[in-house]
Protein backbone atom coordinates (compact mmCIF):
# COMPACT_ATOMS: atom_id res chain seq x y z
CA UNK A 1 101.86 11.99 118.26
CA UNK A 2 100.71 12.21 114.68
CA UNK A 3 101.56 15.61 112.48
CA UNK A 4 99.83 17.33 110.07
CA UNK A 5 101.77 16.27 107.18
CA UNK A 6 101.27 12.65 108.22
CA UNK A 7 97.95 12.93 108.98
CA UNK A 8 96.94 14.68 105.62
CA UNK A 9 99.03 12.26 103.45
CA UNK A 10 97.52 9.53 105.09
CA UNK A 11 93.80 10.99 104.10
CA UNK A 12 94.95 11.95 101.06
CA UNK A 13 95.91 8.22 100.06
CA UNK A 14 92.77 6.91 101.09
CA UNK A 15 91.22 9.48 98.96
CA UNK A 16 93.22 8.16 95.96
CA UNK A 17 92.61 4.62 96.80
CA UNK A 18 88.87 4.88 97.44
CA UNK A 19 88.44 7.02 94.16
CA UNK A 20 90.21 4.62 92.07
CA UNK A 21 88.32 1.75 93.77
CA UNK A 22 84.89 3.21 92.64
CA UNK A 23 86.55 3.55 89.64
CA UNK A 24 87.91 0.42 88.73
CA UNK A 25 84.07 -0.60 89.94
CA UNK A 26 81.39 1.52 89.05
CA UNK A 27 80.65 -0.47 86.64
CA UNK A 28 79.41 -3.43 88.70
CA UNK A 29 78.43 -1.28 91.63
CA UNK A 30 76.61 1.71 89.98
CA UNK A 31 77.57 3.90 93.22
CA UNK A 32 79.18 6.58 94.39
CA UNK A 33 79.90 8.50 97.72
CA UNK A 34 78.03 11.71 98.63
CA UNK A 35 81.51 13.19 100.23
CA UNK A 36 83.74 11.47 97.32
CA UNK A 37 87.18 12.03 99.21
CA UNK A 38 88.21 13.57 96.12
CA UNK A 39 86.16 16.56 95.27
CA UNK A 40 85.18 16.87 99.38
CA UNK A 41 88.42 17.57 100.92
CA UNK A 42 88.35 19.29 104.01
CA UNK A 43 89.26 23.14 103.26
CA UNK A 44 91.33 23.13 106.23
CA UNK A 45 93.37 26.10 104.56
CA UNK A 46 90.24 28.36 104.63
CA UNK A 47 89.04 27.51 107.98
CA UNK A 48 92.50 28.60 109.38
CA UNK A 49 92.67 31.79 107.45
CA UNK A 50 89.45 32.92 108.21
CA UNK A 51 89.99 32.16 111.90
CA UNK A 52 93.11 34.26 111.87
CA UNK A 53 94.71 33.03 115.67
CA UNK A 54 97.66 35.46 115.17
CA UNK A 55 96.17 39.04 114.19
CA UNK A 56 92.97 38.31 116.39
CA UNK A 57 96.08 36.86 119.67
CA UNK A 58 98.14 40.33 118.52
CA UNK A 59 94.88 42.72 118.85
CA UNK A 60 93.34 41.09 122.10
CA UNK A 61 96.84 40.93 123.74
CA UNK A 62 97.25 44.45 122.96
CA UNK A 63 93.74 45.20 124.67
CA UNK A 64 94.29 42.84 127.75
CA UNK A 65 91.57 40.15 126.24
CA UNK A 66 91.34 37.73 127.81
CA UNK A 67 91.59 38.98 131.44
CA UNK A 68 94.25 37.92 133.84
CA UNK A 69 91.08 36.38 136.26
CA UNK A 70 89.33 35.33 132.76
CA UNK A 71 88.63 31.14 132.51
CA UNK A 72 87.70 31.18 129.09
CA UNK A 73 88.89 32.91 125.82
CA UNK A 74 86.41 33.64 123.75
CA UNK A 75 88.38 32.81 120.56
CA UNK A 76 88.84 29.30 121.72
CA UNK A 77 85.14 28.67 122.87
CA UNK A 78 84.51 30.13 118.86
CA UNK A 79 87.20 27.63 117.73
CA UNK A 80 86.11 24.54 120.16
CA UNK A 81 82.44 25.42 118.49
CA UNK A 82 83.14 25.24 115.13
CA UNK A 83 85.57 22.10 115.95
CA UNK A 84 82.40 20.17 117.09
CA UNK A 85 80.27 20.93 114.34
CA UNK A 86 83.06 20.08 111.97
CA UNK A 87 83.13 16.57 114.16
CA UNK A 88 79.50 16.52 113.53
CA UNK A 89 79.61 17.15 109.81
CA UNK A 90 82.70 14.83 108.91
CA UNK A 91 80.20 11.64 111.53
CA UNK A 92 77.15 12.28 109.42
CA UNK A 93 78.75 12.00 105.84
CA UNK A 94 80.79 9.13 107.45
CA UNK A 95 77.47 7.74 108.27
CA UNK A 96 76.29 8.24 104.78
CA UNK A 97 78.59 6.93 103.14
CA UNK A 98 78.78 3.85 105.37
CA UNK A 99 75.15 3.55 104.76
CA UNK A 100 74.98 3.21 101.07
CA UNK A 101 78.05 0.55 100.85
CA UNK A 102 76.48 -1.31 103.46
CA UNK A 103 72.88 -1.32 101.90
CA UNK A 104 75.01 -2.46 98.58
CA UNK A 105 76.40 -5.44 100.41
CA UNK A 106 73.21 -6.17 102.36
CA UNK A 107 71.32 -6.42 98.82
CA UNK A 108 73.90 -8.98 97.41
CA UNK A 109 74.25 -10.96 100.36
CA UNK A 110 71.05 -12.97 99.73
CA UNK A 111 72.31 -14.06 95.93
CA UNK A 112 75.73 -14.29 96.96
CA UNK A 113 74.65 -17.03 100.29
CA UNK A 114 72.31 -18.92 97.37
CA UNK A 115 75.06 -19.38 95.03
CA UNK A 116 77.79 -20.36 97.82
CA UNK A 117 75.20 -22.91 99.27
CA UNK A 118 74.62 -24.27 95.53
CA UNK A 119 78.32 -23.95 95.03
CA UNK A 120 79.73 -26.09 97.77
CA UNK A 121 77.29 -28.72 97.61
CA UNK A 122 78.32 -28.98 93.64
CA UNK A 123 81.87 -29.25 94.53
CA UNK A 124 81.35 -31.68 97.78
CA UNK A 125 79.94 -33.77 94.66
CA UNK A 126 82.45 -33.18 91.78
CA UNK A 127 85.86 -33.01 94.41
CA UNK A 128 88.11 -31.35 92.19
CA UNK A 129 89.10 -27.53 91.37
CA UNK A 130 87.64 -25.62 88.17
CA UNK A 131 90.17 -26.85 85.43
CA UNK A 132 90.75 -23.95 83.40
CA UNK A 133 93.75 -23.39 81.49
CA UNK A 134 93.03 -20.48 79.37
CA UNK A 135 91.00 -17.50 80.94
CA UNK A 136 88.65 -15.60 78.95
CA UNK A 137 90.57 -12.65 78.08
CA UNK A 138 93.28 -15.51 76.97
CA UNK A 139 91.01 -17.61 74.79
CA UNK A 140 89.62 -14.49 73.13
CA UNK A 141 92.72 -12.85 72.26
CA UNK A 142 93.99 -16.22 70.95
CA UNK A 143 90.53 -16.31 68.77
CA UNK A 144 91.40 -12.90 67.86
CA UNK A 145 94.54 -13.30 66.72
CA UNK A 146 94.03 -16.58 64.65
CA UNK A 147 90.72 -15.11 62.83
CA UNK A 148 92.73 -12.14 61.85
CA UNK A 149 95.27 -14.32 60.03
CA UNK A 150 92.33 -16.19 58.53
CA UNK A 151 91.29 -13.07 57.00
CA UNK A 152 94.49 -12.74 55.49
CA UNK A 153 94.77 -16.57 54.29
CA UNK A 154 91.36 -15.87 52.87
CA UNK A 155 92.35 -12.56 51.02
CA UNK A 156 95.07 -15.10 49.16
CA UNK A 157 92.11 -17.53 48.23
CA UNK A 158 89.80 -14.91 47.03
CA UNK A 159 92.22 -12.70 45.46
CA UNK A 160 94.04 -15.76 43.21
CA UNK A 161 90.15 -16.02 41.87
CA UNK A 162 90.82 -12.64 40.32
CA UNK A 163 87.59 -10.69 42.04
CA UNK A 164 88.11 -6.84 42.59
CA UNK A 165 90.12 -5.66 45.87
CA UNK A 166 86.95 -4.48 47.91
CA UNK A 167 84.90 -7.80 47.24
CA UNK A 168 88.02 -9.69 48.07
CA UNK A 169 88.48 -7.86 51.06
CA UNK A 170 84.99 -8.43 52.02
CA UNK A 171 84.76 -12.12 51.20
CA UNK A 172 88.13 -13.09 53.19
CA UNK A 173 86.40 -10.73 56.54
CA UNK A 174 83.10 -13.07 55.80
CA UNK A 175 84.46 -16.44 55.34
CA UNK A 176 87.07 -15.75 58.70
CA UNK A 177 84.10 -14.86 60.86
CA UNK A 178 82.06 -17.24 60.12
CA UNK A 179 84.75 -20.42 60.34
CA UNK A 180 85.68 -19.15 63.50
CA UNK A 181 81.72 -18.74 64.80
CA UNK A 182 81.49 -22.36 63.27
CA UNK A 183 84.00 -23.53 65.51
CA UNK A 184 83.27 -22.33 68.29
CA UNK A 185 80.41 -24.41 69.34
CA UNK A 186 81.98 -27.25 68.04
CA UNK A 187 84.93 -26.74 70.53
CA UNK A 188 82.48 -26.16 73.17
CA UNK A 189 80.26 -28.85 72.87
CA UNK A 190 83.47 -31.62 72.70
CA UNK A 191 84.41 -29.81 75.96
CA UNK A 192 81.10 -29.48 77.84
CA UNK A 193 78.86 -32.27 75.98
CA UNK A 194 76.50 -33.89 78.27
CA UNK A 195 77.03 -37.45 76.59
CA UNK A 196 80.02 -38.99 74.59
CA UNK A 197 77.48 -38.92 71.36
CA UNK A 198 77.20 -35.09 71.15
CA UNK A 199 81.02 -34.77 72.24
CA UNK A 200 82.00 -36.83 69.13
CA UNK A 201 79.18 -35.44 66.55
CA UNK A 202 80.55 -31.84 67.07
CA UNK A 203 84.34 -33.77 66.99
CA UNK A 204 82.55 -35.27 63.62
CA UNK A 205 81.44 -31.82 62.47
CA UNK A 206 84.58 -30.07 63.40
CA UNK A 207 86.40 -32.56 61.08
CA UNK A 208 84.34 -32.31 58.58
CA UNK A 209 84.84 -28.21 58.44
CA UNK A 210 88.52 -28.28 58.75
CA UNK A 211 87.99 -30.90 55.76
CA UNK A 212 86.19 -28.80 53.58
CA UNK A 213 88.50 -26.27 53.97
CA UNK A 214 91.35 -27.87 52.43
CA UNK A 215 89.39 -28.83 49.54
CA UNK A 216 88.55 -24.99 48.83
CA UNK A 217 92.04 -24.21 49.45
CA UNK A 218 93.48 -26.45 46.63
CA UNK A 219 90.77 -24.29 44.25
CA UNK A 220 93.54 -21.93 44.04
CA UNK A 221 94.59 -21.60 40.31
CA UNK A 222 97.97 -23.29 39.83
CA UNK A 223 98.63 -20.61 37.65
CA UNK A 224 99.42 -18.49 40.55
CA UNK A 225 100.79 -21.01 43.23
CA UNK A 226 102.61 -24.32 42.63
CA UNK A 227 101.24 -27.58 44.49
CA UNK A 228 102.88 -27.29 47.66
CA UNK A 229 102.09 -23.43 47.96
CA UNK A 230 98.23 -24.42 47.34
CA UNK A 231 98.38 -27.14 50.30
CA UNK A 232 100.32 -24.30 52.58
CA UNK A 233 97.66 -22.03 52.27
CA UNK A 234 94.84 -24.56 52.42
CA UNK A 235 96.65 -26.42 55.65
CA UNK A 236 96.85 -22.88 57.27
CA UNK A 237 93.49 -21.96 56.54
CA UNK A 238 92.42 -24.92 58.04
CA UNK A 239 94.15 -24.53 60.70
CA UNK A 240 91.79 -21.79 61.65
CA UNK A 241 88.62 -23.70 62.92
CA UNK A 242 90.85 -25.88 64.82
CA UNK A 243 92.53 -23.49 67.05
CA UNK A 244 89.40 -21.47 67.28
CA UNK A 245 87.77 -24.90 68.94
CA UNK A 246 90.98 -25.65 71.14
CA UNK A 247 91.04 -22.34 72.63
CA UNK A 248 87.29 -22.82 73.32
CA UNK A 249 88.43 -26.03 74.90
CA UNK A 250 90.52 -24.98 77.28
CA UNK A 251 89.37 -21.59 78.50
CA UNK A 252 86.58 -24.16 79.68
CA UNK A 253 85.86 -26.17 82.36
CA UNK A 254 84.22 -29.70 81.43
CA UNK A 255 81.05 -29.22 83.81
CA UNK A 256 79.22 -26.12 82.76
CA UNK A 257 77.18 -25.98 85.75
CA UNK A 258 79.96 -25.87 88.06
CA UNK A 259 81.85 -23.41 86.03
CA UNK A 260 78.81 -21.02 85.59
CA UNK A 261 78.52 -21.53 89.52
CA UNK A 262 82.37 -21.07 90.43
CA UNK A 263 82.38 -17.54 88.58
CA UNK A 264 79.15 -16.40 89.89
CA UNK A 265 80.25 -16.63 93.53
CA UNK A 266 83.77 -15.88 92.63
CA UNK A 267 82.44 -12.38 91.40
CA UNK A 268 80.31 -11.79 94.00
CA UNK A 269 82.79 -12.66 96.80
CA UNK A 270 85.30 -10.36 94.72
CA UNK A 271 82.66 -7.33 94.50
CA UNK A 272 81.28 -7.96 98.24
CA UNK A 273 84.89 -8.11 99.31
CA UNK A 274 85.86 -5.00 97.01
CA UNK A 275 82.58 -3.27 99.28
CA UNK A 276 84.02 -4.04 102.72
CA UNK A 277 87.93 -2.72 101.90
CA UNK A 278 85.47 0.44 100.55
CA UNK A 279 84.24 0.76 103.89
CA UNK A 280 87.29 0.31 106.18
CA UNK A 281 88.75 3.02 103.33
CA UNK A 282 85.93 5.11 104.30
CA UNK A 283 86.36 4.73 108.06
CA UNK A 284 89.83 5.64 108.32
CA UNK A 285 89.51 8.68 106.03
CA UNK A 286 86.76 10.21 107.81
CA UNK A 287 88.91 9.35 111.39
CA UNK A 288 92.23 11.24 110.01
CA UNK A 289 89.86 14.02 108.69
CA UNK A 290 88.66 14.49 112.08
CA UNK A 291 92.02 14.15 113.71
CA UNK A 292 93.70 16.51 111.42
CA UNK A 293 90.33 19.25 112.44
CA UNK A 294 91.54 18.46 116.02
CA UNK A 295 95.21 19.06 115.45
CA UNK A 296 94.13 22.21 113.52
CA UNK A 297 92.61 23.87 116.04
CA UNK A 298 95.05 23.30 118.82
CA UNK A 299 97.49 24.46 116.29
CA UNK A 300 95.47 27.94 116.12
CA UNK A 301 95.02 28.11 119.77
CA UNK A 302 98.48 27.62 120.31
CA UNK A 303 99.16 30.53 117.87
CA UNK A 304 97.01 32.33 119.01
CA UNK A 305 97.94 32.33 122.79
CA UNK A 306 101.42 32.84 121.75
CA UNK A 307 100.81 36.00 120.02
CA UNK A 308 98.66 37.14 122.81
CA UNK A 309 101.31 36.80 125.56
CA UNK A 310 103.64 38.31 123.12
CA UNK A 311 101.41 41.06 122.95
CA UNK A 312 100.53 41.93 126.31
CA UNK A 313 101.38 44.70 128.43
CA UNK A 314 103.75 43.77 131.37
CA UNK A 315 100.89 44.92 133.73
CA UNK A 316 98.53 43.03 132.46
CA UNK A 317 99.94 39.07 132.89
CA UNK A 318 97.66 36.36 130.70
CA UNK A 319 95.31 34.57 132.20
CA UNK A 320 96.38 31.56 133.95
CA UNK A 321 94.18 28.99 131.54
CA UNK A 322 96.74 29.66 129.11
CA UNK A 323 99.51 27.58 130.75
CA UNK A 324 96.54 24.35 130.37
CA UNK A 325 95.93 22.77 127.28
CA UNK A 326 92.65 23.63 125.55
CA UNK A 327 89.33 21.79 126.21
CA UNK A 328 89.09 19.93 123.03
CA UNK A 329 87.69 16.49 121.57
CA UNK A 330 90.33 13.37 121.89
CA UNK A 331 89.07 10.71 119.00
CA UNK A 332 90.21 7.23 118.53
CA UNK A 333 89.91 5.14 115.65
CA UNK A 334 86.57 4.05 116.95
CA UNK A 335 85.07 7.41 117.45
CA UNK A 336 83.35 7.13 114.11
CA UNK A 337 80.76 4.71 115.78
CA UNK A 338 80.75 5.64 119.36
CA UNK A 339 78.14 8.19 121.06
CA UNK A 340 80.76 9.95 123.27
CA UNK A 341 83.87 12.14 122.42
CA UNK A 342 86.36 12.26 125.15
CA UNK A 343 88.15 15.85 125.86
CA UNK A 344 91.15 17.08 127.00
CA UNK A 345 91.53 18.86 129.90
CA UNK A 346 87.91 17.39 131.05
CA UNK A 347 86.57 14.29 132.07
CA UNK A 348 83.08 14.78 130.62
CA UNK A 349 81.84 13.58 127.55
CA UNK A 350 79.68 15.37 124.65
């Protein structure tokens, strides 16, 4: 049998899990959940101490409630009530909640079957995997990086020409941007060119950049820098544009289509997927908040007849009801989506 401190763990990790899932996702999703597990947690606590199964068990006992030829306590008909609607509430914000992811993933499903028909019949063409060997955030940071020490080659260039800090400053931010914005396309179009003649006019181009760089960088004064320091500082500036263009190169795949069409279903299929865990999440919250109302109020009725028969005069036995277990709701995992509870004690079903 599952405990309370299992049972709220257990919903209290799916609350975690789901709230850093829409998280991590709200973003692409633009949702939420009416009963966020977070801020909608059961108040079990309250429910309990307003019930109050061992003063009202003490001060019935003491009175003879419930009769010895009594069938029904009206403290547990109260508790079985509120139980029910409690069922009732936690099904209908299930519901809810089940609605909106699934009206999420019903909405994408169209785009997401066009782009997996157009992707498979691309790659039944091309036969190969997307060839990739930077990722994005890879390549970028590797952009990064190399047009920050650009700026700083630059700062050397400009500075040796004796121009005032801020304007140096400003030129060597200037000329790094726009030698790596230069290169970029270059290193793009070598990778993704549709024909060998724009692959080697941007290879052409390319050169020609990386070449007029090292002329500017033998401007410096030779005042200031001997020979081989000038060619150090032009051959690293130079450098620049190139690895700019190889990182383009390889955090590319050669087919632009097919790359544009692997990541668009790849995302989808990640954000439809991310949607369906959100639901099973959902599901099995909403099933161990129910369970833990059920295991709640047996726990109260079992207090509750315990303080009675503790409280009872010897003349007055308790009823015989009390030796029975309660007429409550039994729910399985798949209660969530069925029309009938079960109960205990009773074959019937509500």
């Amino acid at each position: 049998m599952i405990t309370h401190t299992e049972i709220l763990e257990e919903g209290l990790k799916l609350a975690s899990a789901s709230t850093k899932a829409e998280t991590e996702n709200s973003k692409k999703s633009k949702s939420f959940l009416p009963s966020d597990a977070r801020t909608n947690l059961p108040e079990y606590s309250r429910w309990q101490n307003a019930m109050r199964p061992e003063d009202t068990g003490r001060a019935e006992g003491c009175n003879g409630i419930p009769e010895t030829n009594a069938t029904v306590s009206q403290f547990e008909e109260t508790v079985r009530c509120q139980l029910e609607n409690r069922l009732l509430v936690t099904r209908n914000k299930y519901a809810q909640d089940d609605f909106l992811l699934k009206s999420q993933i019903d909405t994408m499903k169209p785009e997401y079957e066009r782009i997996k028909k157009l992707f498979e019949a691309k790659h039944n063409t091309i036969k190969r995997p997307l060839i990739i060997y930077f990722s994005e955030k890879q390549g970028m940071a590797c952009i990064l990086a190399i047009t920050l020490l650009g700026m700083f080659l630059w700062f050397v260039f400009w500075d040796s020409k004796g121009l005032p800090l801020w304007i140096a400053i400003s030129a060597s931010i200037v000329s790094a941007c726009i030698l790596s914005l230069m290169a970029y396309p270059c290193g793009l179009a070598i990778r993704q060119g549709k024909s060998p003649l724009i692959q080697g006019g941007a290879a052409c181009i390319l050169i020609g950049i990386i070449a007029v760089v090292i002329v500017l960088g033998n401007q410096i004064p030779s005042s200031q820098y001997n020979d081989s320091e000038r060619l150090l500082i032009a051959f690293l500036i130079s450098l620049t544009p190139l690895i700019v263009a190889s990182s383009v190169f390889l955090m590319h795949d050669a087919d632009a289509e097919y790359e544009s069409l692997t990541k668009r279903f790849l995302n989808l299929h990640r954000d439809i997927t991310d949607l369906e865990n959100r639901r099973w999440e959902n599901r099995i919250f909403h099933t161990n908040v129910g369970k833990r109302h059920i295991e709640l109020a047996h726990q109260m009725i079992a207090t509750y007849r315990a303080s009675n028969v503790r409280s009872r005069p010897a003349e007055n036995p308790p009823p015989g009801f009390f030796s029975q277990l309660p007429c409550l709701p039994i729910i399985k995992d798949s209660w969530l989506t069925e029309e009938s509870i079960e109960r205990t004690g009773s074959n019937t079903a509500s």
